[in-house]
PDB file of N, CA and C in Angstrom:
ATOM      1  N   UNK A   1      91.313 -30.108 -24.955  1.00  0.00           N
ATOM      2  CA  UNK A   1      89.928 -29.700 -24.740  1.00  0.00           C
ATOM      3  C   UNK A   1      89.007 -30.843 -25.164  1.00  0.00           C
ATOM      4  N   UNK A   2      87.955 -31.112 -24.126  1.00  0.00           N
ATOM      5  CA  UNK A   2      86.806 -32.546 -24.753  1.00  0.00           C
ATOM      6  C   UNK A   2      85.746 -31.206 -26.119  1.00  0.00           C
ATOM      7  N   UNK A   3      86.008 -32.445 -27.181  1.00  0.00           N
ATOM      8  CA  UNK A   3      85.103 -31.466 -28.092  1.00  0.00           C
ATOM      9  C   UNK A   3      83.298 -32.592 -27.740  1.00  0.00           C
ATOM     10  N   UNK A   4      82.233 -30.954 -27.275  1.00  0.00           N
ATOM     11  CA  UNK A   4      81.016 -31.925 -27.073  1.00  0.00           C
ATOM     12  C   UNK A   4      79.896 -32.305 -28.492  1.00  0.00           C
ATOM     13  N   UNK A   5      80.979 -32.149 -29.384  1.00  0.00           N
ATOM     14  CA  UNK A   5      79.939 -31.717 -30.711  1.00  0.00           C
ATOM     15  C   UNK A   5      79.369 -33.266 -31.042  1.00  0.00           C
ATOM     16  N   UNK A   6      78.209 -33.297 -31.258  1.00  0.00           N
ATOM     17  CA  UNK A   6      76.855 -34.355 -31.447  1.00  0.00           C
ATOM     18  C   UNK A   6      76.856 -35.333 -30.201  1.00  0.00           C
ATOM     19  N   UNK A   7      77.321 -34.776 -29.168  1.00  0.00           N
ATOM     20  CA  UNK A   7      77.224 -35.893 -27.673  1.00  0.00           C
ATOM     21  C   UNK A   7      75.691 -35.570 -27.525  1.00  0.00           C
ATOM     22  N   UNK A   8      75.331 -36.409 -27.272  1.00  0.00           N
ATOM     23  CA  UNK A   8      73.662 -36.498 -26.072  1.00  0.00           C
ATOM     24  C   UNK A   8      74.054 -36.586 -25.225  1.00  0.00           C
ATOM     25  N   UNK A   9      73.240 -35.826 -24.058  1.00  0.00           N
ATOM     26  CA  UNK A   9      73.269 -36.426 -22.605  1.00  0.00           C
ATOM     27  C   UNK A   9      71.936 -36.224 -21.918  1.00  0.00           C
ATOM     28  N   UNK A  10      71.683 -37.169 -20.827  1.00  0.00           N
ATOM     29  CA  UNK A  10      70.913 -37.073 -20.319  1.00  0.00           C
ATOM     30  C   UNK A  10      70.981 -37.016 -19.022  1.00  0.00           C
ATOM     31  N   UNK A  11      69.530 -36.644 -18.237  1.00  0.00           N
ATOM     32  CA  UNK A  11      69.630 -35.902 -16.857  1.00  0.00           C
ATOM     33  C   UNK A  11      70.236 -37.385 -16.066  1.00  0.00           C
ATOM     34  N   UNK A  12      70.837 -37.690 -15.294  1.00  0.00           N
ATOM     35  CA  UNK A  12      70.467 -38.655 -14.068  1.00  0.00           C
ATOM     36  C   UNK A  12      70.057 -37.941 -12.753  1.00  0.00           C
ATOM     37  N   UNK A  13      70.644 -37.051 -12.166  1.00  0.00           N
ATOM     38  CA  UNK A  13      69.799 -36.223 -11.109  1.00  0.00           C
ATOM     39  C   UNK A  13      69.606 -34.331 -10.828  1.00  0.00           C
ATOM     40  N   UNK A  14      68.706 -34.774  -9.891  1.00  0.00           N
ATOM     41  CA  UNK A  14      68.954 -32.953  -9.988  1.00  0.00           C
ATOM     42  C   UNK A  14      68.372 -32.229  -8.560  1.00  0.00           C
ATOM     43  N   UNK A  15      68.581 -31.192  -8.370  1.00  0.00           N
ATOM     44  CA  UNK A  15      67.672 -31.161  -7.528  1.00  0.00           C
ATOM     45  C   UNK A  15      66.231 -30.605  -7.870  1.00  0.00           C
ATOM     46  N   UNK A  16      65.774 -30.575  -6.607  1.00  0.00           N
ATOM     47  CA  UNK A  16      64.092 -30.172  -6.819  1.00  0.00           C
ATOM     48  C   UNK A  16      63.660 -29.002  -7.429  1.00  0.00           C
ATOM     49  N   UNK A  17      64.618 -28.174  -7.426  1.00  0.00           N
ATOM     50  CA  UNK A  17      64.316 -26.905  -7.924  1.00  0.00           C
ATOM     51  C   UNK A  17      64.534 -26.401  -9.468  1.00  0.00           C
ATOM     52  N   UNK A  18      64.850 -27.845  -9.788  1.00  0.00           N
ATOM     53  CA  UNK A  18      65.366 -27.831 -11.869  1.00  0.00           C
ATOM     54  C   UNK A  18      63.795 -28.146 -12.399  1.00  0.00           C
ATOM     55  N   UNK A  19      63.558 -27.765 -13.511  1.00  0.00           N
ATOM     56  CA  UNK A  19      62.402 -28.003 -14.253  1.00  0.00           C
ATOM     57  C   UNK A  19      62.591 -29.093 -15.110  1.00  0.00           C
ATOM     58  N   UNK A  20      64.194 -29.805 -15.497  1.00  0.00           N
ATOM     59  CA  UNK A  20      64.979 -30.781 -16.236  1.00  0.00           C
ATOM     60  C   UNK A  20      63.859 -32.054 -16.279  1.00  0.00           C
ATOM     61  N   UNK A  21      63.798 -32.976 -16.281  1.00  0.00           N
ATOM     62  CA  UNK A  21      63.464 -34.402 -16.444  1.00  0.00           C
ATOM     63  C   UNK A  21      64.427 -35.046 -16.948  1.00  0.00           C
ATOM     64  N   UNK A  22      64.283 -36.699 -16.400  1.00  0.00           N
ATOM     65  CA  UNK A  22      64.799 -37.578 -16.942  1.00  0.00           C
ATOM     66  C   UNK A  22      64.568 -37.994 -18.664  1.00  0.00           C
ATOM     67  N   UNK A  23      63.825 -37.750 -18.992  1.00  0.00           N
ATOM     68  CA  UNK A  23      63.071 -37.500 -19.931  1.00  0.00           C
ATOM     69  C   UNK A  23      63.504 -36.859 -21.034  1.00  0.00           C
ATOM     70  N   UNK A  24      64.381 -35.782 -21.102  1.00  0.00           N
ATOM     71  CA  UNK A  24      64.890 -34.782 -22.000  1.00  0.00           C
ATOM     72  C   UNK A  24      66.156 -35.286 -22.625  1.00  0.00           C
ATOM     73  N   UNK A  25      66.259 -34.602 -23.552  1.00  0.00           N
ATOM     74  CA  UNK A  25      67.974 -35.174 -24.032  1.00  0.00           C
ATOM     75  C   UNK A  25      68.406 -34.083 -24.807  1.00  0.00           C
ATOM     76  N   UNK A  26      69.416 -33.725 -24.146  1.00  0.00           N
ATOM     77  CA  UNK A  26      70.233 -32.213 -24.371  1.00  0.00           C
ATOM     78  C   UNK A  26      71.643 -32.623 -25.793  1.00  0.00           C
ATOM     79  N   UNK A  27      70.995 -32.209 -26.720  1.00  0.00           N
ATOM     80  CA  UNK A  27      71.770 -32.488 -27.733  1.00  0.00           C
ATOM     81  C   UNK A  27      72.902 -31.168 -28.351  1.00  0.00           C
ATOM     82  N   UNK A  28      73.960 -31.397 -27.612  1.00  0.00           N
ATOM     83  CA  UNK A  28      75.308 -30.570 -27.704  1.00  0.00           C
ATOM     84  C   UNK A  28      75.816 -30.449 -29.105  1.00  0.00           C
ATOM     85  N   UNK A  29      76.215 -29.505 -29.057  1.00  0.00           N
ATOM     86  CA  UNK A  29      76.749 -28.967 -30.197  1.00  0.00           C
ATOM     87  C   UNK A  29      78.218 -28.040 -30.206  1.00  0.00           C
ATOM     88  N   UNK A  30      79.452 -28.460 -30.806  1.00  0.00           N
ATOM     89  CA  UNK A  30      80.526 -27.136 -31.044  1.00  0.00           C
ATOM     90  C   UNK A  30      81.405 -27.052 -31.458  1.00  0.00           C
ATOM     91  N   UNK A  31      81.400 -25.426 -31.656  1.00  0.00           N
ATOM     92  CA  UNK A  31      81.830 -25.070 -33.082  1.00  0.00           C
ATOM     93  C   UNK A  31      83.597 -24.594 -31.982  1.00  0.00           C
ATOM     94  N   UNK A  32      84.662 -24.902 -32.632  1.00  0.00           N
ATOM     95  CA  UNK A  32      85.503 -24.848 -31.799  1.00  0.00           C
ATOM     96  C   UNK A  32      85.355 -24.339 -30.037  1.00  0.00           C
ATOM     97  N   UNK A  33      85.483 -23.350 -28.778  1.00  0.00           N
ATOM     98  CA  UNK A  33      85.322 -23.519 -27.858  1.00  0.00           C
ATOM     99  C   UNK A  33      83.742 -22.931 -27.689  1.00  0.00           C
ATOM    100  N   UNK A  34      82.918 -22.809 -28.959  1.00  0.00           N
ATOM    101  CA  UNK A  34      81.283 -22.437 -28.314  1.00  0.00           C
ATOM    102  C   UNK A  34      80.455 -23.534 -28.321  1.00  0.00           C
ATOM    103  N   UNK A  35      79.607 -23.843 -27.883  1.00  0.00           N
ATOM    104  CA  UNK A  35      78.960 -24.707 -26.899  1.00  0.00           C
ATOM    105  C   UNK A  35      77.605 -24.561 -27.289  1.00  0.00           C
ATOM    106  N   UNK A  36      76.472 -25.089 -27.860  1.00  0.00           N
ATOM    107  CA  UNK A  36      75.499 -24.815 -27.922  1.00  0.00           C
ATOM    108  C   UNK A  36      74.503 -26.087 -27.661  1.00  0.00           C
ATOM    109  N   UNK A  37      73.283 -25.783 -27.260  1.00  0.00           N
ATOM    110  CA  UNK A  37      72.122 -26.913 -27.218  1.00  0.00           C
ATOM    111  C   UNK A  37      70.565 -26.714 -27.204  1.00  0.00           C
ATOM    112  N   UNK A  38      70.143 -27.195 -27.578  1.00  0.00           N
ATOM    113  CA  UNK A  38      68.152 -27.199 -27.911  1.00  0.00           C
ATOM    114  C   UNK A  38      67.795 -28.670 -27.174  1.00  0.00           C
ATOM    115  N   UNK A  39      67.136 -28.377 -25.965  1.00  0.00           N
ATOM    116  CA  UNK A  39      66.376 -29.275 -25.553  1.00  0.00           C
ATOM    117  C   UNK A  39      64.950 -29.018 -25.546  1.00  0.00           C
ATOM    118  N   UNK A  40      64.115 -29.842 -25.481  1.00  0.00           N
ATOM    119  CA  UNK A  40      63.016 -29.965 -25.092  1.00  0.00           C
ATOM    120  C   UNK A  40      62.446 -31.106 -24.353  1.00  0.00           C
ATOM    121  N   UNK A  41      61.049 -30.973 -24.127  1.00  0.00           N
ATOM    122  CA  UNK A  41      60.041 -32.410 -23.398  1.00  0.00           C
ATOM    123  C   UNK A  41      60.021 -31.881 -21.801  1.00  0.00           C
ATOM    124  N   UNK A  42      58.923 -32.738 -21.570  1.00  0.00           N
ATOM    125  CA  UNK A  42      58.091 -32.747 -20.346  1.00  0.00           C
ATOM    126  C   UNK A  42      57.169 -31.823 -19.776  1.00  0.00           C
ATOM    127  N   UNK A  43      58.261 -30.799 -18.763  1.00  0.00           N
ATOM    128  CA  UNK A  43      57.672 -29.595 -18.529  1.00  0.00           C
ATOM    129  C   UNK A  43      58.133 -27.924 -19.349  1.00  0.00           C
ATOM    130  N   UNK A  44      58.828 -28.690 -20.122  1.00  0.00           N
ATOM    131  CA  UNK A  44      59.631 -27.755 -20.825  1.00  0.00           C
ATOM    132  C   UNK A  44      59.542 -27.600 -22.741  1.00  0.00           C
ATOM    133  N   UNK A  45      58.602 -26.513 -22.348  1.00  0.00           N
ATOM    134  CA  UNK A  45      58.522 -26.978 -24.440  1.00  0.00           C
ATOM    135  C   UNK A  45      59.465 -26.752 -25.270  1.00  0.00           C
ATOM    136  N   UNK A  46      60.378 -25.379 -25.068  1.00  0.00           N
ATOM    137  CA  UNK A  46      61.614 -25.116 -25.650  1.00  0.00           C
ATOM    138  C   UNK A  46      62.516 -24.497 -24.890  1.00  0.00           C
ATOM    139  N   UNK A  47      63.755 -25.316 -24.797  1.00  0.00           N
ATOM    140  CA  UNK A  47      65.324 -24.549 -24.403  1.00  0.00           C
ATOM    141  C   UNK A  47      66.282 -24.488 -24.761  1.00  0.00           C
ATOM    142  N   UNK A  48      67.348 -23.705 -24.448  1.00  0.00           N
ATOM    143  CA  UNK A  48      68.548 -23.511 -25.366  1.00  0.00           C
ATOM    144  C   UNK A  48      69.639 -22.928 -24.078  1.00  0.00           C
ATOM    145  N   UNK A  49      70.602 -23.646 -24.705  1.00  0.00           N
ATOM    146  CA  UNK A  49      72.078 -23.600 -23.615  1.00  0.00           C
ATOM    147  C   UNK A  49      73.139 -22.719 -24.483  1.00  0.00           C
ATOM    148  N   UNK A  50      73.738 -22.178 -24.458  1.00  0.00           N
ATOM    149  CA  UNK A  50      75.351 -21.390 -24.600  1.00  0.00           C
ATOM    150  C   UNK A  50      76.211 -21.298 -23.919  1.00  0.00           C
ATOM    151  N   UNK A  51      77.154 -21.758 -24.015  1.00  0.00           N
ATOM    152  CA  UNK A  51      78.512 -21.741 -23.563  1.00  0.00           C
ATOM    153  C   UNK A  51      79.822 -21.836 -23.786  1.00  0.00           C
ATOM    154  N   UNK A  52      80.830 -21.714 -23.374  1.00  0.00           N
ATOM    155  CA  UNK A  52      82.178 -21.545 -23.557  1.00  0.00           C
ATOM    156  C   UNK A  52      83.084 -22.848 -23.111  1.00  0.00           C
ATOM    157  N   UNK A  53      83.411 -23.551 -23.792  1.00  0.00           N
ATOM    158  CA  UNK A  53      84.143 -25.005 -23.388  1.00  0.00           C
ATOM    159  C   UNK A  53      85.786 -24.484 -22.575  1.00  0.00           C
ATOM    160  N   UNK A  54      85.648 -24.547 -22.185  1.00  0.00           N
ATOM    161  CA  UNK A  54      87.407 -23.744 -21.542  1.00  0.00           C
ATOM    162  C   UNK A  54      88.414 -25.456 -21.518  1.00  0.00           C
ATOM    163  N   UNK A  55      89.656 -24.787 -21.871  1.00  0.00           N
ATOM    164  CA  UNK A  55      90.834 -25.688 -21.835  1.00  0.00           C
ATOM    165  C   UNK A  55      90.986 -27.010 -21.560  1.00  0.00           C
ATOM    166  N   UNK A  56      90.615 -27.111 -19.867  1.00  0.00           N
ATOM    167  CA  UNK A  56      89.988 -28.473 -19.250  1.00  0.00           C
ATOM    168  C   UNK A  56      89.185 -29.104 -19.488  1.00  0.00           C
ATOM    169  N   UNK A  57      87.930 -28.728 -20.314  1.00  0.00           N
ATOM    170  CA  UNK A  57      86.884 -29.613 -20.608  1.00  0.00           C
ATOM    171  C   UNK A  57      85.281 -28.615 -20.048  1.00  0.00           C
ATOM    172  N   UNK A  58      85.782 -27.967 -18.757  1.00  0.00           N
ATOM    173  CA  UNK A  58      84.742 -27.376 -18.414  1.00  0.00           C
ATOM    174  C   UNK A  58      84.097 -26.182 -18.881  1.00  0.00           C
ATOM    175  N   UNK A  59      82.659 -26.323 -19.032  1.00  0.00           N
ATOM    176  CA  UNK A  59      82.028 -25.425 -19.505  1.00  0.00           C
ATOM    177  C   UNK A  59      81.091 -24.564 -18.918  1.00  0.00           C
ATOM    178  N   UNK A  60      81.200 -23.220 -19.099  1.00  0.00           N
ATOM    179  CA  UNK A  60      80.746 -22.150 -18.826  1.00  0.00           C
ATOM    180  C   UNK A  60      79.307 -21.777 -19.759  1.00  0.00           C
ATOM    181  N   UNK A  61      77.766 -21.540 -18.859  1.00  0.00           N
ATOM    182  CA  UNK A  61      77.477 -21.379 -19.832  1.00  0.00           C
ATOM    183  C   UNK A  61      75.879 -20.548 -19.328  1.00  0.00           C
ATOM    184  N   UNK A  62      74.874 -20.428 -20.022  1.00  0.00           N
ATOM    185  CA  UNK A  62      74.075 -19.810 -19.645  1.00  0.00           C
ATOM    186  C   UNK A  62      72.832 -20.467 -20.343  1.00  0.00           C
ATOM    187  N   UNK A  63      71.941 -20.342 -19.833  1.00  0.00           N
ATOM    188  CA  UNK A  63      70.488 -21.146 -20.467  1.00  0.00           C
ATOM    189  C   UNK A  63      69.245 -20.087 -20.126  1.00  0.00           C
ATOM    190  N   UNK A  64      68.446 -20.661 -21.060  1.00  0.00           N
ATOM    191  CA  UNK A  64      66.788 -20.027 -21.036  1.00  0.00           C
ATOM    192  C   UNK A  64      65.979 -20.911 -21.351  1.00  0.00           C
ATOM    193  N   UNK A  65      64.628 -20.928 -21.180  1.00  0.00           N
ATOM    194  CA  UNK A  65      63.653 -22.108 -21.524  1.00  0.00           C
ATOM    195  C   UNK A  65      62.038 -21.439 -20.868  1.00  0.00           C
ATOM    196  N   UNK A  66      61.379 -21.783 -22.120  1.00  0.00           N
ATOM    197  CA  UNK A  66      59.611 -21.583 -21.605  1.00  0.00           C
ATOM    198  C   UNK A  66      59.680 -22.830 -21.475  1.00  0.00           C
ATOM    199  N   UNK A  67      58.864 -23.053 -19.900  1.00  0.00           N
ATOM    200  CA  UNK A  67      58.449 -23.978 -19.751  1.00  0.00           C
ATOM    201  C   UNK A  67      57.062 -24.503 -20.082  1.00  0.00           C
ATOM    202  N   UNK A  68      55.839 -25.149 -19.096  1.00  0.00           N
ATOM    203  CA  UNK A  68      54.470 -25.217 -20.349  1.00  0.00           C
ATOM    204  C   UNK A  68      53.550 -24.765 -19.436  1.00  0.00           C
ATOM    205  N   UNK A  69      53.787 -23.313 -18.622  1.00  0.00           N
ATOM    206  CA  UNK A  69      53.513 -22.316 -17.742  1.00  0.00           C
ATOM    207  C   UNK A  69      53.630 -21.184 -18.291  1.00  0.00           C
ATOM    208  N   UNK A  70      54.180 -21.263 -19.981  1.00  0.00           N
ATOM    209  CA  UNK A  70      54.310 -20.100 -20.750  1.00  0.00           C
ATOM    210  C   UNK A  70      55.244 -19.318 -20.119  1.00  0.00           C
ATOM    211  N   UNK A  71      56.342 -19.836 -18.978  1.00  0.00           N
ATOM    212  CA  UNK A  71      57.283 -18.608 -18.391  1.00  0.00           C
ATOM    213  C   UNK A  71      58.561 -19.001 -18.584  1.00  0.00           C
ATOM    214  N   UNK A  72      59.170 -17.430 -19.152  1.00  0.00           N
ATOM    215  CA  UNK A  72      60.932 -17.887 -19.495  1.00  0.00           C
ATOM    216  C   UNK A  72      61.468 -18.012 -18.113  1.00  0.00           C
ATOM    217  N   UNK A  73      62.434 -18.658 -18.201  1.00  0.00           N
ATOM    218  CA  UNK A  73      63.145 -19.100 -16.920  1.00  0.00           C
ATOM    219  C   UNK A  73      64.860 -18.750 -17.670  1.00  0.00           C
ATOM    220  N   UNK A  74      65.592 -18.578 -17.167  1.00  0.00           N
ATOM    221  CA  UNK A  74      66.943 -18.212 -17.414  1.00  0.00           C
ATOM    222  C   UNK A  74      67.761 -18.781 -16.079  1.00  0.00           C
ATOM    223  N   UNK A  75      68.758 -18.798 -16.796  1.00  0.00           N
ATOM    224  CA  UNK A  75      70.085 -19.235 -15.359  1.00  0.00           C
ATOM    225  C   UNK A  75      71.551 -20.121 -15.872  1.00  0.00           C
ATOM    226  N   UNK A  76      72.465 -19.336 -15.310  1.00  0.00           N
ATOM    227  CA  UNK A  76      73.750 -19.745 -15.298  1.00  0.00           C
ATOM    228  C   UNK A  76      73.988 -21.426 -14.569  1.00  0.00           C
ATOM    229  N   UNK A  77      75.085 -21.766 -15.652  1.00  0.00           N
ATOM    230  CA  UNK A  77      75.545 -23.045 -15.197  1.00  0.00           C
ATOM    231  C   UNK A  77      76.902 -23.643 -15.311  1.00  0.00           C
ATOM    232  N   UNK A  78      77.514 -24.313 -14.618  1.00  0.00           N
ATOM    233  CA  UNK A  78      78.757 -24.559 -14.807  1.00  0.00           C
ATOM    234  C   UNK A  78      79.249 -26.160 -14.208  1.00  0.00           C
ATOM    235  N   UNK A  79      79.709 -26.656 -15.500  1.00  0.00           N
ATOM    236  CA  UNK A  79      80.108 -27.836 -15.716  1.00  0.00           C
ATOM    237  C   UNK A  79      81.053 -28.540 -15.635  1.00  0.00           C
ATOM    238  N   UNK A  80      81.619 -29.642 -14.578  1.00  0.00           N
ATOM    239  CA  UNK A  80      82.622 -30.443 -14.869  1.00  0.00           C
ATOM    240  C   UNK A  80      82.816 -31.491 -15.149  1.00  0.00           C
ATOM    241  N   UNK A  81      83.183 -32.014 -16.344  1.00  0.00           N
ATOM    242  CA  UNK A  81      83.412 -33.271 -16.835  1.00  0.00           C
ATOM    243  C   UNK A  81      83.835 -34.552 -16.346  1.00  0.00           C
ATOM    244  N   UNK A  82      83.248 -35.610 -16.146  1.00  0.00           N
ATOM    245  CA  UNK A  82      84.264 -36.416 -15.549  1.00  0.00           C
ATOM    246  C   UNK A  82      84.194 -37.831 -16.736  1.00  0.00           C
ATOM    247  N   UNK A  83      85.480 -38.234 -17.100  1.00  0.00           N
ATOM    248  CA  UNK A  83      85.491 -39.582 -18.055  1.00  0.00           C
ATOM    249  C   UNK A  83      85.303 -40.325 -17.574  1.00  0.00           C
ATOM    250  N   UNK A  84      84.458 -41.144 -17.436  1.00  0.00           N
ATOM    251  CA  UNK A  84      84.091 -42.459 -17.007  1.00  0.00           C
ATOM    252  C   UNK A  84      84.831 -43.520 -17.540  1.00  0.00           C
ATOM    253  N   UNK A  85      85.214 -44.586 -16.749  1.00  0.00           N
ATOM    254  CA  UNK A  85      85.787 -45.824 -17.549  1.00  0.00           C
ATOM    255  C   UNK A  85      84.902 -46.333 -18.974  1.00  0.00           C
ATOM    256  N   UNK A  86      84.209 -45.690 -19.438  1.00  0.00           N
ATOM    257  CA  UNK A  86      83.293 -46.325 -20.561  1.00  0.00           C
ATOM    258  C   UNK A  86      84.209 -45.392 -21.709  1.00  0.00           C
ATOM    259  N   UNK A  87      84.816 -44.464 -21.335  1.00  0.00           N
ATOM    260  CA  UNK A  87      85.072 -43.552 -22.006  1.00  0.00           C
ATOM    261  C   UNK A  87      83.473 -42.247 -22.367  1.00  0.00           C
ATOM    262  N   UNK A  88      82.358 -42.663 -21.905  1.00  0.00           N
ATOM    263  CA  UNK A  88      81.471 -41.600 -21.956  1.00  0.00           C
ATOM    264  C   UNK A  88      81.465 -40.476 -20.357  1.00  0.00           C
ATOM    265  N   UNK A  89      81.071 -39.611 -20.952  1.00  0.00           N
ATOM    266  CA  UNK A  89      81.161 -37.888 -20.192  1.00  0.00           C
ATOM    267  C   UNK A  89      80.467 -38.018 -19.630  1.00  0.00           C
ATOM    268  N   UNK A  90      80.254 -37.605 -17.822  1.00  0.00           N
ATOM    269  CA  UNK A  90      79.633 -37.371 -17.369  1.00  0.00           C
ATOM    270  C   UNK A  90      79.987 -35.995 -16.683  1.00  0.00           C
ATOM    271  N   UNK A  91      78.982 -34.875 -16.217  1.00  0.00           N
ATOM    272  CA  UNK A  91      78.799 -33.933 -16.245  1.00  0.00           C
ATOM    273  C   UNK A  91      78.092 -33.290 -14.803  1.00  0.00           C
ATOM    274  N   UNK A  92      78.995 -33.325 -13.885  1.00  0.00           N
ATOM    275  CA  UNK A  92      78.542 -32.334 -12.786  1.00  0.00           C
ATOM    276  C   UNK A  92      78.492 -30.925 -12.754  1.00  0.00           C
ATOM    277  N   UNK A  93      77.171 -30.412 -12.601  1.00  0.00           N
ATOM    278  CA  UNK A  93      76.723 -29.099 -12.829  1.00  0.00           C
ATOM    279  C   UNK A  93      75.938 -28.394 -11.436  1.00  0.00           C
ATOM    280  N   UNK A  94      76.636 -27.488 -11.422  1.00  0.00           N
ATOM    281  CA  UNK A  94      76.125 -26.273 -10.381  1.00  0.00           C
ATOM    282  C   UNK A  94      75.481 -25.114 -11.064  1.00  0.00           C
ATOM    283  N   UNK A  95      74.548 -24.622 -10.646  1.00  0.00           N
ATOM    284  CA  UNK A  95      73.667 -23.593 -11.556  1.00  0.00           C
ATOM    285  C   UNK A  95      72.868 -22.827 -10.452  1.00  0.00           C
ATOM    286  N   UNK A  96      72.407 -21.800 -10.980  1.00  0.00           N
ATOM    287  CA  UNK A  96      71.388 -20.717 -10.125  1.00  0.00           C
ATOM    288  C   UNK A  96      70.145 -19.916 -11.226  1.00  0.00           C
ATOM    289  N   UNK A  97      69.386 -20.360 -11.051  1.00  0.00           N
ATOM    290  CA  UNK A  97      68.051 -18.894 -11.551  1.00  0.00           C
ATOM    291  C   UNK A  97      68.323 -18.125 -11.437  1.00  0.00           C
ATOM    292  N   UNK A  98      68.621 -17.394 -13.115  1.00  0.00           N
ATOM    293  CA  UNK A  98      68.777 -15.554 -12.737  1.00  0.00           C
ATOM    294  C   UNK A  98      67.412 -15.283 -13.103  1.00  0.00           C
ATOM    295  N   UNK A  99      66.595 -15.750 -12.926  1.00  0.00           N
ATOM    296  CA  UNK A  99      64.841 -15.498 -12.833  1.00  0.00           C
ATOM    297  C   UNK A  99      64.194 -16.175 -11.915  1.00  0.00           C
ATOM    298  N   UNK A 100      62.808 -16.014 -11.616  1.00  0.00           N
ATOM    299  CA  UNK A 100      62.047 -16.868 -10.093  1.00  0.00           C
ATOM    300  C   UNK A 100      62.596 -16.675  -9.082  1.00  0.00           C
ATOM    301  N   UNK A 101      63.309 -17.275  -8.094  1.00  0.00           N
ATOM    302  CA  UNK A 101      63.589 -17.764  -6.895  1.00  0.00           C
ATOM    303  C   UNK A 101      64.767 -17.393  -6.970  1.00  0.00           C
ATOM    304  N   UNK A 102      65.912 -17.120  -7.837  1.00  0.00           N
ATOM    305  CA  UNK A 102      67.152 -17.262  -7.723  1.00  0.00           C
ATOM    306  C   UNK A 102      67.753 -18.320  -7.036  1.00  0.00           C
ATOM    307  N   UNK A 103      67.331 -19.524  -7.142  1.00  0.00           N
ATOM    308  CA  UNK A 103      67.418 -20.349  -6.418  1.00  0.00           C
ATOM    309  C   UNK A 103      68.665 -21.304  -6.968  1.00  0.00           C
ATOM    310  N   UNK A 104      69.571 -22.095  -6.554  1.00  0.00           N
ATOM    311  CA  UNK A 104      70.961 -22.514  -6.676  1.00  0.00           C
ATOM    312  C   UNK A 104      70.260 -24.101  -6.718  1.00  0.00           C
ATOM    313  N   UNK A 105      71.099 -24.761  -7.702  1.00  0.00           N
ATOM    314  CA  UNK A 105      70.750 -26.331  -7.930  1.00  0.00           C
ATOM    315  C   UNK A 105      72.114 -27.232  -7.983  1.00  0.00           C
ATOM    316  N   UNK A 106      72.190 -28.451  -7.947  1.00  0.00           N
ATOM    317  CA  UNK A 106      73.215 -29.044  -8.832  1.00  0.00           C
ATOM    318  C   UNK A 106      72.481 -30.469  -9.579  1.00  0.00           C
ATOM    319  N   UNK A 107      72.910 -31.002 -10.734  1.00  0.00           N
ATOM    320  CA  UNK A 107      72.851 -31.508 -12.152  1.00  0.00           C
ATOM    321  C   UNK A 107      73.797 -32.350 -11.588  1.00  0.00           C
ATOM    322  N   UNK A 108      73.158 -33.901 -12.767  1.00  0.00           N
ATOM    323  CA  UNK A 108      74.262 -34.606 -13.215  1.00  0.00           C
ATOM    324  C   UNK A 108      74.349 -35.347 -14.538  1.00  0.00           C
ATOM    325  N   UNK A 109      74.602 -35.297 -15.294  1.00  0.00           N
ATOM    326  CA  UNK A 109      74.047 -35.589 -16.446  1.00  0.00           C
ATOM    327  C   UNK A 109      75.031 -36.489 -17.202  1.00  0.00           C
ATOM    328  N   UNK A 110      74.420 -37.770 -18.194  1.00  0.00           N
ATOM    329  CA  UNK A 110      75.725 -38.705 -18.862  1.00  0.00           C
ATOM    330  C   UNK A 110      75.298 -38.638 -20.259  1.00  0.00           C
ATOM    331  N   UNK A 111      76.562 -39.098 -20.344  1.00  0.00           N
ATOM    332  CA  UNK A 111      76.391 -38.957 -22.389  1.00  0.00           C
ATOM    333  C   UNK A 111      75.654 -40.179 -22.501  1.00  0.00           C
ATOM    334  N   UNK A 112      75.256 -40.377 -23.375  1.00  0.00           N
ATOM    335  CA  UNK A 112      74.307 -41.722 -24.199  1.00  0.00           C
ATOM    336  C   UNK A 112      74.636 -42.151 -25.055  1.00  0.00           C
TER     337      UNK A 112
END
């Protein structure tokens, strides 16, 4: 199992429909297979991730965040790891709004 405990990562893309920025830096946290994170910045004053690291590396997980529209936003996400020759994580993510639009995205995000 990749343990993500004190990795940073940051956005490199997303689609249009993420509130994310390049800007943010999602600071991971975990406690054997739970998964946790507090981001903030930009359009987003406070968020928080949970999830389940499973066997392979990939993680299962769920998020919420006020953005600076004063509105919670929520939505599932799911992560696959890929090792880069640097040996740092990078992180392809598929996700959907279970609030707003219900609208479906994909993420890519690298460790720092």
């Amino acid at each position: 199992m990749i343990n993500y405990n004190n990795k940073r990562f940051k956005l490199l893309s997303s689609s249009d429909n993420s509130e994310v920025s390049t800007s943010i830096i999602f600071n991971y946290k975990q406690d054997n297979n739970l998964l946790t994170c507090n981001y903030s910045g930009d359009q987003i004053l406070s968020g928080h991730l949970m999830g389940i690291v499973e066997s392979n590396g990939h993680i299962n997980m769920r998020y919420h965040q006020v953005n600076k529209k004063n509105v919670l936003m929520t939505g599932i996400c799911y992560s696959k790891p890929e090792i880069m020759a640097s040996g740092k994580i990078r992180l392809h993510e598929n996700w959907q709004w279970t609030s707003g639009d219900l609208s479906k995205g994909e993420s890519v995000l690298e460790e720092i």
